[in-house]
PDB file of N, CA and C in Angstrom:
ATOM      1  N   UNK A   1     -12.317  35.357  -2.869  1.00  0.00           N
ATOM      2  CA  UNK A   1     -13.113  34.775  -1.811  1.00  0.00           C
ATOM      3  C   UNK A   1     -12.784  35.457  -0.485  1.00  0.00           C
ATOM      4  N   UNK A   2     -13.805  35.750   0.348  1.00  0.00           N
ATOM      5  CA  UNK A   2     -13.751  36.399   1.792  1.00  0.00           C
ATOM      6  C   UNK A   2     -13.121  35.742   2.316  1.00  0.00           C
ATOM      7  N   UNK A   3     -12.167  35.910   3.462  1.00  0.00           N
ATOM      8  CA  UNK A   3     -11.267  35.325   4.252  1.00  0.00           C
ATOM      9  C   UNK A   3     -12.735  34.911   5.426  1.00  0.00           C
ATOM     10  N   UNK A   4     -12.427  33.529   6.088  1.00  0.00           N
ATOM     11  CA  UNK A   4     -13.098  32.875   7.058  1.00  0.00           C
ATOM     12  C   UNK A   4     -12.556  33.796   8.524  1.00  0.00           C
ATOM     13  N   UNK A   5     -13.891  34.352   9.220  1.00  0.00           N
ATOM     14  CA  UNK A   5     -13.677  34.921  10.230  1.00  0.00           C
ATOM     15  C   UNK A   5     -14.142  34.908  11.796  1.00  0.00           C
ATOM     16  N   UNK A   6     -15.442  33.123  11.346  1.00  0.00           N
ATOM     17  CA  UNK A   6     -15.612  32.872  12.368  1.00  0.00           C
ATOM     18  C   UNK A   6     -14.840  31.982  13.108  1.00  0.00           C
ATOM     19  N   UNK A   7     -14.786  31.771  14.754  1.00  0.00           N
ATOM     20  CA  UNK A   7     -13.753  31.596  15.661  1.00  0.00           C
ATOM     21  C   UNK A   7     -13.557  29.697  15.403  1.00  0.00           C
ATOM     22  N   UNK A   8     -14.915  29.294  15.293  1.00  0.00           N
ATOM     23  CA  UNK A   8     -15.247  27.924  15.226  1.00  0.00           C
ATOM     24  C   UNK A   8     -16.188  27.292  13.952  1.00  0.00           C
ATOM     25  N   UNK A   9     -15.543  26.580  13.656  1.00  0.00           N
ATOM     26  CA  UNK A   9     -16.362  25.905  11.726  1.00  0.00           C
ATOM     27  C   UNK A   9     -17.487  25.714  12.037  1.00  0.00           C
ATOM     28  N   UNK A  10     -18.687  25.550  11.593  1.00  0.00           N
ATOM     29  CA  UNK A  10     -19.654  25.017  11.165  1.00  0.00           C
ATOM     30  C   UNK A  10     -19.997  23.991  10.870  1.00  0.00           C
ATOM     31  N   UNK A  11     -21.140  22.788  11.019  1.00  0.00           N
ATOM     32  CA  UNK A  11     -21.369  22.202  10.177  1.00  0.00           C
ATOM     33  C   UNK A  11     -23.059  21.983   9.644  1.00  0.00           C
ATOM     34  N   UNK A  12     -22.683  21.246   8.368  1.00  0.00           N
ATOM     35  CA  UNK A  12     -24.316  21.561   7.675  1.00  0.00           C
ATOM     36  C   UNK A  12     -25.340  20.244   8.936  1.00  0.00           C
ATOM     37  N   UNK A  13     -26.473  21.327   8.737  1.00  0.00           N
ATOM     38  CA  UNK A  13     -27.286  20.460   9.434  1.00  0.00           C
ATOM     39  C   UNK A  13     -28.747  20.815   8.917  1.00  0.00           C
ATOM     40  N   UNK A  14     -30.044  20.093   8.965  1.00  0.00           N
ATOM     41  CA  UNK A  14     -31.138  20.492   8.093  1.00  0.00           C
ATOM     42  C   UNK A  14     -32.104  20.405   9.406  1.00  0.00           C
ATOM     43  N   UNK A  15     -31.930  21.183  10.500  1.00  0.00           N
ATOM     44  CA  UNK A  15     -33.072  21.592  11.822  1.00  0.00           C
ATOM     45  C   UNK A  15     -33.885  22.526  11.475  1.00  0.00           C
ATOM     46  N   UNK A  16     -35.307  22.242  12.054  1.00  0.00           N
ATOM     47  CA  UNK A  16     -36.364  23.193  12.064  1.00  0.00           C
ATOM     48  C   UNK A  16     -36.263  23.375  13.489  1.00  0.00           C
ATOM     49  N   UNK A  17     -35.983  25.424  13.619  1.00  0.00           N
ATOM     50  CA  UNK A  17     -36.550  25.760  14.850  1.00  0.00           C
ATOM     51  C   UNK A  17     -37.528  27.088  14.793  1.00  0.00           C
ATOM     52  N   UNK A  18     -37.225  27.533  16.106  1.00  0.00           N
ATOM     53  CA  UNK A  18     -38.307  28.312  15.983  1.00  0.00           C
ATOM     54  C   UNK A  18     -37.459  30.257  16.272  1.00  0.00           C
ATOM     55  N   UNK A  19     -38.058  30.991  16.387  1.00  0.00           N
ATOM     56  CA  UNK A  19     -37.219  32.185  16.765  1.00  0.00           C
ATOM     57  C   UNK A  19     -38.341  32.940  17.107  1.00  0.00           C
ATOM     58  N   UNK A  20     -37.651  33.290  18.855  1.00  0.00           N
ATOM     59  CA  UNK A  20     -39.280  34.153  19.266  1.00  0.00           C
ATOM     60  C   UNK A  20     -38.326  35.400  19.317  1.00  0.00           C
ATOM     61  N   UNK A  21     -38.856  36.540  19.280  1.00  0.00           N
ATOM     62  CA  UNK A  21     -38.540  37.598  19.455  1.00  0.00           C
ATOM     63  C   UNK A  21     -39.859  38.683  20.201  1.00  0.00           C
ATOM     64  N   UNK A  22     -39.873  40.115  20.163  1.00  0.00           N
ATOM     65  CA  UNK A  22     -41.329  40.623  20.909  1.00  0.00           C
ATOM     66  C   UNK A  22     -41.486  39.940  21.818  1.00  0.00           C
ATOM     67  N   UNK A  23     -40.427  39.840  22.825  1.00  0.00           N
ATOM     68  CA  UNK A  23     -41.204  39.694  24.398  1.00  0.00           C
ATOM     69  C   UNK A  23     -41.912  37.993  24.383  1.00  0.00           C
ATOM     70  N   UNK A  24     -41.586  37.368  23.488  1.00  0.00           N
ATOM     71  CA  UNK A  24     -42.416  35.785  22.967  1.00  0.00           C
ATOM     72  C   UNK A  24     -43.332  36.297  22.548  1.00  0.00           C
ATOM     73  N   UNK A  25     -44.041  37.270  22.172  1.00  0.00           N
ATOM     74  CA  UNK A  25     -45.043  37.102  21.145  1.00  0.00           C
ATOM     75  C   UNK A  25     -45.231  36.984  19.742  1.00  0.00           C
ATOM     76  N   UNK A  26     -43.926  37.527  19.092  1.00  0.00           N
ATOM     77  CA  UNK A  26     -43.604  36.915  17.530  1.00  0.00           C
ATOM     78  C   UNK A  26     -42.665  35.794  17.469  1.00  0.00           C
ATOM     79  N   UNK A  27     -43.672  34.912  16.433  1.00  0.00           N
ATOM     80  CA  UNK A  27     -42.301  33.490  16.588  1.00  0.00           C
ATOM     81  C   UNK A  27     -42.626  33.197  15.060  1.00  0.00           C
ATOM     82  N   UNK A  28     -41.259  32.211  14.530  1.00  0.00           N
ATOM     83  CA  UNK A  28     -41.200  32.158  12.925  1.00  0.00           C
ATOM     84  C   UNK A  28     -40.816  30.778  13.355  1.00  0.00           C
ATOM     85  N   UNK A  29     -40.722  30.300  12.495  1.00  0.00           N
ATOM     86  CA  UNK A  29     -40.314  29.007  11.983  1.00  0.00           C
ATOM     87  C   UNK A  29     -38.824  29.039  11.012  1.00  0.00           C
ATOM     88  N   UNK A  30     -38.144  28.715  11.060  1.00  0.00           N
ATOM     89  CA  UNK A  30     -36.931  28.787  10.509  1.00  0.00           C
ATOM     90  C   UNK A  30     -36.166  26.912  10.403  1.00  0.00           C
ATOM     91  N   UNK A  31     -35.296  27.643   9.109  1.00  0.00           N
ATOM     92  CA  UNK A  31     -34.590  26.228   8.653  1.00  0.00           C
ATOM     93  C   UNK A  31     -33.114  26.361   9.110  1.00  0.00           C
ATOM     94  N   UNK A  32     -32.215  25.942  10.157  1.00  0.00           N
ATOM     95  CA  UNK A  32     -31.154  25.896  10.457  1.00  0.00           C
ATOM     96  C   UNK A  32     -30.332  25.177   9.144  1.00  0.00           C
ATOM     97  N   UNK A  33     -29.272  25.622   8.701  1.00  0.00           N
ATOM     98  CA  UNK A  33     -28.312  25.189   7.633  1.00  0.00           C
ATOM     99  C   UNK A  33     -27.204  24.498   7.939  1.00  0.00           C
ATOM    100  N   UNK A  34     -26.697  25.834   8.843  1.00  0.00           N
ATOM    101  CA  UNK A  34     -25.222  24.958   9.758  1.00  0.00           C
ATOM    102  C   UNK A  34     -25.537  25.641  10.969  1.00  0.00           C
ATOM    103  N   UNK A  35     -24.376  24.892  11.389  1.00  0.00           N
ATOM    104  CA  UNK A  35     -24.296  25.418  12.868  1.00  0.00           C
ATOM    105  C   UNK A  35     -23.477  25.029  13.785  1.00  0.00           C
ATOM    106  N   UNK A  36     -23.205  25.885  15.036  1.00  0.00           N
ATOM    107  CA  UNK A  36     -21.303  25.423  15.619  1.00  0.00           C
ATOM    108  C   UNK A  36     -22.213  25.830  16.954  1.00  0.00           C
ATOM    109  N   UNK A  37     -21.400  25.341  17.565  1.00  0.00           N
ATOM    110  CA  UNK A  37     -21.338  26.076  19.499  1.00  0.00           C
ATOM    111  C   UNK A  37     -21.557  27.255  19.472  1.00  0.00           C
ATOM    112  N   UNK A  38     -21.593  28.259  18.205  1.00  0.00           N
ATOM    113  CA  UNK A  38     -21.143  30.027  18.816  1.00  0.00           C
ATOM    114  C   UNK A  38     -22.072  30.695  17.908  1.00  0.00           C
ATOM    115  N   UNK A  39     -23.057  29.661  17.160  1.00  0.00           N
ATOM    116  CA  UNK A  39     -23.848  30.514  16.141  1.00  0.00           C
ATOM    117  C   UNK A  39     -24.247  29.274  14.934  1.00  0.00           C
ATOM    118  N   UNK A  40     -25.234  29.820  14.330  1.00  0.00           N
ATOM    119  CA  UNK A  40     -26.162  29.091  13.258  1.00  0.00           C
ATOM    120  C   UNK A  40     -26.213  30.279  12.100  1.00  0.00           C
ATOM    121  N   UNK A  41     -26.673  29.435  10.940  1.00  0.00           N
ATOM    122  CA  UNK A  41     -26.780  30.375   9.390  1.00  0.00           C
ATOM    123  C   UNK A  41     -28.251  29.318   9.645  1.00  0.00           C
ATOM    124  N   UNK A  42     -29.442  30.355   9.298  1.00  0.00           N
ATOM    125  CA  UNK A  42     -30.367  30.059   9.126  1.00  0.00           C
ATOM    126  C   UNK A  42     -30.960  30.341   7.672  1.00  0.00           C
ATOM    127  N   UNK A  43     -32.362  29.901   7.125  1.00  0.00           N
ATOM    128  CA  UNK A  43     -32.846  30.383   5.802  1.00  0.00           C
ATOM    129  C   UNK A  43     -34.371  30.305   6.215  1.00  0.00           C
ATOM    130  N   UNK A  44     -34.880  31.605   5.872  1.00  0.00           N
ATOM    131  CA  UNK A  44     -36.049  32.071   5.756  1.00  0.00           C
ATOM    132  C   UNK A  44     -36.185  33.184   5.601  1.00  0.00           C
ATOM    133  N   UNK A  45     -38.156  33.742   5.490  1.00  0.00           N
ATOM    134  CA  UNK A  45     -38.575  35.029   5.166  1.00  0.00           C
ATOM    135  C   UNK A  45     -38.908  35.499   6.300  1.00  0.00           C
ATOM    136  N   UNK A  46     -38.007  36.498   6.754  1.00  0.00           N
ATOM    137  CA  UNK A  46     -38.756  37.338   8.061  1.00  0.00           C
ATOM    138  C   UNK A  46     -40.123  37.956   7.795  1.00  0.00           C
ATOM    139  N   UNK A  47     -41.212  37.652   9.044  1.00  0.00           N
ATOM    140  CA  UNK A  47     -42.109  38.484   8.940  1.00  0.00           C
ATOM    141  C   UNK A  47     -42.269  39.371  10.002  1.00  0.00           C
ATOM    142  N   UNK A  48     -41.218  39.540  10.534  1.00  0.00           N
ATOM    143  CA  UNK A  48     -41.085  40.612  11.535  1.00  0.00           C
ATOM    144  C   UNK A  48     -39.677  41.125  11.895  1.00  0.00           C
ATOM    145  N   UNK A  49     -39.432  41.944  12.670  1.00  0.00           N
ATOM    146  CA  UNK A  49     -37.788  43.036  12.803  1.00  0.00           C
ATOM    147  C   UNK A  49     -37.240  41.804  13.805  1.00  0.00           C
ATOM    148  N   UNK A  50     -36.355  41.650  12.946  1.00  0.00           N
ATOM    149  CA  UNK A  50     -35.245  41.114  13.836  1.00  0.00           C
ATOM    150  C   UNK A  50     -33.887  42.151  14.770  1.00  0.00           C
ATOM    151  N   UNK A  51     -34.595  42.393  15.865  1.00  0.00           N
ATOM    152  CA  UNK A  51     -33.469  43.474  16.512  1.00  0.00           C
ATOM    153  C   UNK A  51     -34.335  42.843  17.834  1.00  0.00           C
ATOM    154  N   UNK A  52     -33.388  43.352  18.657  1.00  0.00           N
ATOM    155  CA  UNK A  52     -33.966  43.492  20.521  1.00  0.00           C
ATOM    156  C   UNK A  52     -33.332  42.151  20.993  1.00  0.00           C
ATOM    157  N   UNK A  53     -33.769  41.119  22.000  1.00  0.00           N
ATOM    158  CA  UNK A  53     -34.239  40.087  22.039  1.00  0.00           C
ATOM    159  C   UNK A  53     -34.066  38.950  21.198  1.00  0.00           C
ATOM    160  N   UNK A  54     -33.901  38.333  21.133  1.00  0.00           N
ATOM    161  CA  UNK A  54     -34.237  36.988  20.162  1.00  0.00           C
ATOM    162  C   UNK A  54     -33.655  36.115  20.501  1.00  0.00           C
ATOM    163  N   UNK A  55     -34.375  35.159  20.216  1.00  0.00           N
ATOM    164  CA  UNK A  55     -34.424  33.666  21.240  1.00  0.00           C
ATOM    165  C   UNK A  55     -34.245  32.776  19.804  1.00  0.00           C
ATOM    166  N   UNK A  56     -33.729  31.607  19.836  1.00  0.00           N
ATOM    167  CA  UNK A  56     -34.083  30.270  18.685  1.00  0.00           C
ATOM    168  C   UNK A  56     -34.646  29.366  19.947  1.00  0.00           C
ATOM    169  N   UNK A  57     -35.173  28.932  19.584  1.00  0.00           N
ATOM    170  CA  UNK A  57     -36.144  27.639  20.339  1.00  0.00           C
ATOM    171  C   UNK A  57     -35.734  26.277  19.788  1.00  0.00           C
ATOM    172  N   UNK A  58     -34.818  25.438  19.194  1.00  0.00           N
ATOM    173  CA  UNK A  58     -34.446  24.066  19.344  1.00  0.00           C
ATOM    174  C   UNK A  58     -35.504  22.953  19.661  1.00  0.00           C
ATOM    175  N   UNK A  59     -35.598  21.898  18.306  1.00  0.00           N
ATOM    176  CA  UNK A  59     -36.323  21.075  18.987  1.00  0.00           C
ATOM    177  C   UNK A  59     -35.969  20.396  20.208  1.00  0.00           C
ATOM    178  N   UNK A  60     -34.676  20.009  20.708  1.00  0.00           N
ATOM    179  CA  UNK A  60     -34.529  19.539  21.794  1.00  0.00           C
ATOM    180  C   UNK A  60     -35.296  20.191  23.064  1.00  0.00           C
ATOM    181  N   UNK A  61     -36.234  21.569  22.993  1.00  0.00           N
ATOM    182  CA  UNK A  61     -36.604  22.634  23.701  1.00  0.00           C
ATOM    183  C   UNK A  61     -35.676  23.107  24.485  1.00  0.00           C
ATOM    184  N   UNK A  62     -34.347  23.753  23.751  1.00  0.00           N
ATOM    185  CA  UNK A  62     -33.457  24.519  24.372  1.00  0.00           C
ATOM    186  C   UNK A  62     -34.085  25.633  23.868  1.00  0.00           C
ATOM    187  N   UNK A  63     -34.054  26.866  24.712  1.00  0.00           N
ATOM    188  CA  UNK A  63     -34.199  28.086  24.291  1.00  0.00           C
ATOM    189  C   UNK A  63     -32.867  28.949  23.875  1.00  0.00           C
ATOM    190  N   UNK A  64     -32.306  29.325  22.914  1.00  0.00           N
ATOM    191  CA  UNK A  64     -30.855  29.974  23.299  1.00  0.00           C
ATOM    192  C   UNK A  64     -31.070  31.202  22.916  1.00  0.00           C
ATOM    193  N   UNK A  65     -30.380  32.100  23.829  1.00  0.00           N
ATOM    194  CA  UNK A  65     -30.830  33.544  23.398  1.00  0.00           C
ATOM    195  C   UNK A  65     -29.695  33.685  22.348  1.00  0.00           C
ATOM    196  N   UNK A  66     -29.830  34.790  21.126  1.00  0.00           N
ATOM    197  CA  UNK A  66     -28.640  35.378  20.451  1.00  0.00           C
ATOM    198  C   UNK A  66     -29.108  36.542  19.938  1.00  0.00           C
ATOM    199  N   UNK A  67     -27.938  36.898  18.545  1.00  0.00           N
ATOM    200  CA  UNK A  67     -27.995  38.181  18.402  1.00  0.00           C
ATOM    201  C   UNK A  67     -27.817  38.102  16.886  1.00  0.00           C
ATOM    202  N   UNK A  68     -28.616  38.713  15.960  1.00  0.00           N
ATOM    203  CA  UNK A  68     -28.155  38.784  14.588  1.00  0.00           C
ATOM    204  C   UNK A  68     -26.869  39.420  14.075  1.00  0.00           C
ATOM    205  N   UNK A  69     -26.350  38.760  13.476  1.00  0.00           N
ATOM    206  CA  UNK A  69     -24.856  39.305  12.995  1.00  0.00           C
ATOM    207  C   UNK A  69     -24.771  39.238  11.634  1.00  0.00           C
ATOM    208  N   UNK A  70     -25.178  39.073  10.625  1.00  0.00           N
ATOM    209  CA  UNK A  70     -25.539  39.534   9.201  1.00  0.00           C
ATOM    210  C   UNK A  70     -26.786  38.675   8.627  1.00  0.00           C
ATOM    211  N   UNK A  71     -26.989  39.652   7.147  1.00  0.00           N
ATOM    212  CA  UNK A  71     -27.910  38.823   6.600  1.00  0.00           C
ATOM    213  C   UNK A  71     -27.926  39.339   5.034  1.00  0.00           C
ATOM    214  N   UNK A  72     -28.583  38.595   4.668  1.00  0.00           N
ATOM    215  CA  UNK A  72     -28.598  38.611   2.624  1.00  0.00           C
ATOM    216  C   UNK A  72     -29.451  37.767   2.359  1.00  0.00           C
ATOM    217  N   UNK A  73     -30.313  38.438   1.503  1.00  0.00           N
ATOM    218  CA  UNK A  73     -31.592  38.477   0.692  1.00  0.00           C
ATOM    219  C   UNK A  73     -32.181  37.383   2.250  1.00  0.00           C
ATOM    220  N   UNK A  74     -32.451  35.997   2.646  1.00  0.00           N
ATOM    221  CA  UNK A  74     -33.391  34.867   3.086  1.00  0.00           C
ATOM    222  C   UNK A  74     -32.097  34.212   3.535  1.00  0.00           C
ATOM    223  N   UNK A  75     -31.274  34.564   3.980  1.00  0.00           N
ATOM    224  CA  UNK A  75     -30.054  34.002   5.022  1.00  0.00           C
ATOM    225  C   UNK A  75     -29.633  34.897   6.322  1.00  0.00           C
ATOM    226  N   UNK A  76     -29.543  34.012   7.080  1.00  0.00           N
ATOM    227  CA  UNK A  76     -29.316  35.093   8.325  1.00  0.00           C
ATOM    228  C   UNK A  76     -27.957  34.300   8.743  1.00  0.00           C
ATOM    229  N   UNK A  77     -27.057  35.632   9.762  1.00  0.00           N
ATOM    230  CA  UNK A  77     -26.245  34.390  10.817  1.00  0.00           C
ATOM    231  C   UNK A  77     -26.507  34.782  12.135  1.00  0.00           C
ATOM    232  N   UNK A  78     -26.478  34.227  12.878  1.00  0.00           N
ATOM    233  CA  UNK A  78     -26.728  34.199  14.299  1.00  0.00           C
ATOM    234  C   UNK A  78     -25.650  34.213  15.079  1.00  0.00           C
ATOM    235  N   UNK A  79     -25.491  35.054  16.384  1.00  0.00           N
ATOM    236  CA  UNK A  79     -24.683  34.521  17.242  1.00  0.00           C
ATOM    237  C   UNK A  79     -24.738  34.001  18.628  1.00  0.00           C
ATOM    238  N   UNK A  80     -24.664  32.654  18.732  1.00  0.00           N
ATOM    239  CA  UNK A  80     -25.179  32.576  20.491  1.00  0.00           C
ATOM    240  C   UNK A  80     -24.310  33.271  21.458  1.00  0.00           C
ATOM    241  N   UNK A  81     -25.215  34.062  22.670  1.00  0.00           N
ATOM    242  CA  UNK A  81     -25.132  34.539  24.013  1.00  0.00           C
ATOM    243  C   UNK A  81     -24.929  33.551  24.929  1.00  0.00           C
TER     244      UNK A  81
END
């Protein structure tokens, strides 16, 4: 088993948000899994490049900007900025 290397645990949570990327003109819908103060593991099918930019949108309508930090097959992890 991989040694644990993020700073702060996780926990499971079942949120729908959103992820704009392109300047806000591409946005997805995404299923949050877990998630801590410093980053989320999301699950979905990208239909567009995740690089540049990227925002999650929160139903609470927080916008938080982050940054992709891995992914496999329809899992992503995120890191908040």
């Amino acid at each position: 088993m991989e040694p644990e290397r993020r700073r702060q645990v996780r926990h499971p949570v079942k949120i729908s948000a959103t992820l704009v990327a392109g300047n806000g003109l591409d946005r997805m819908t995404v299923a949050i899994t877990d998630m801590s103060d410093l980053g989320a593991r999301l699950a979905f099918r990208p239909s567009f490049p995740l690089h540049g930019e990227i925002y999650m949108l929160i139903p609470d309508n927080t916008l938080q900007p982050c940054r992709l930090v891995w992914h496999q097959d329809e899992r992503f992890g995120l890191s908040f900025l």
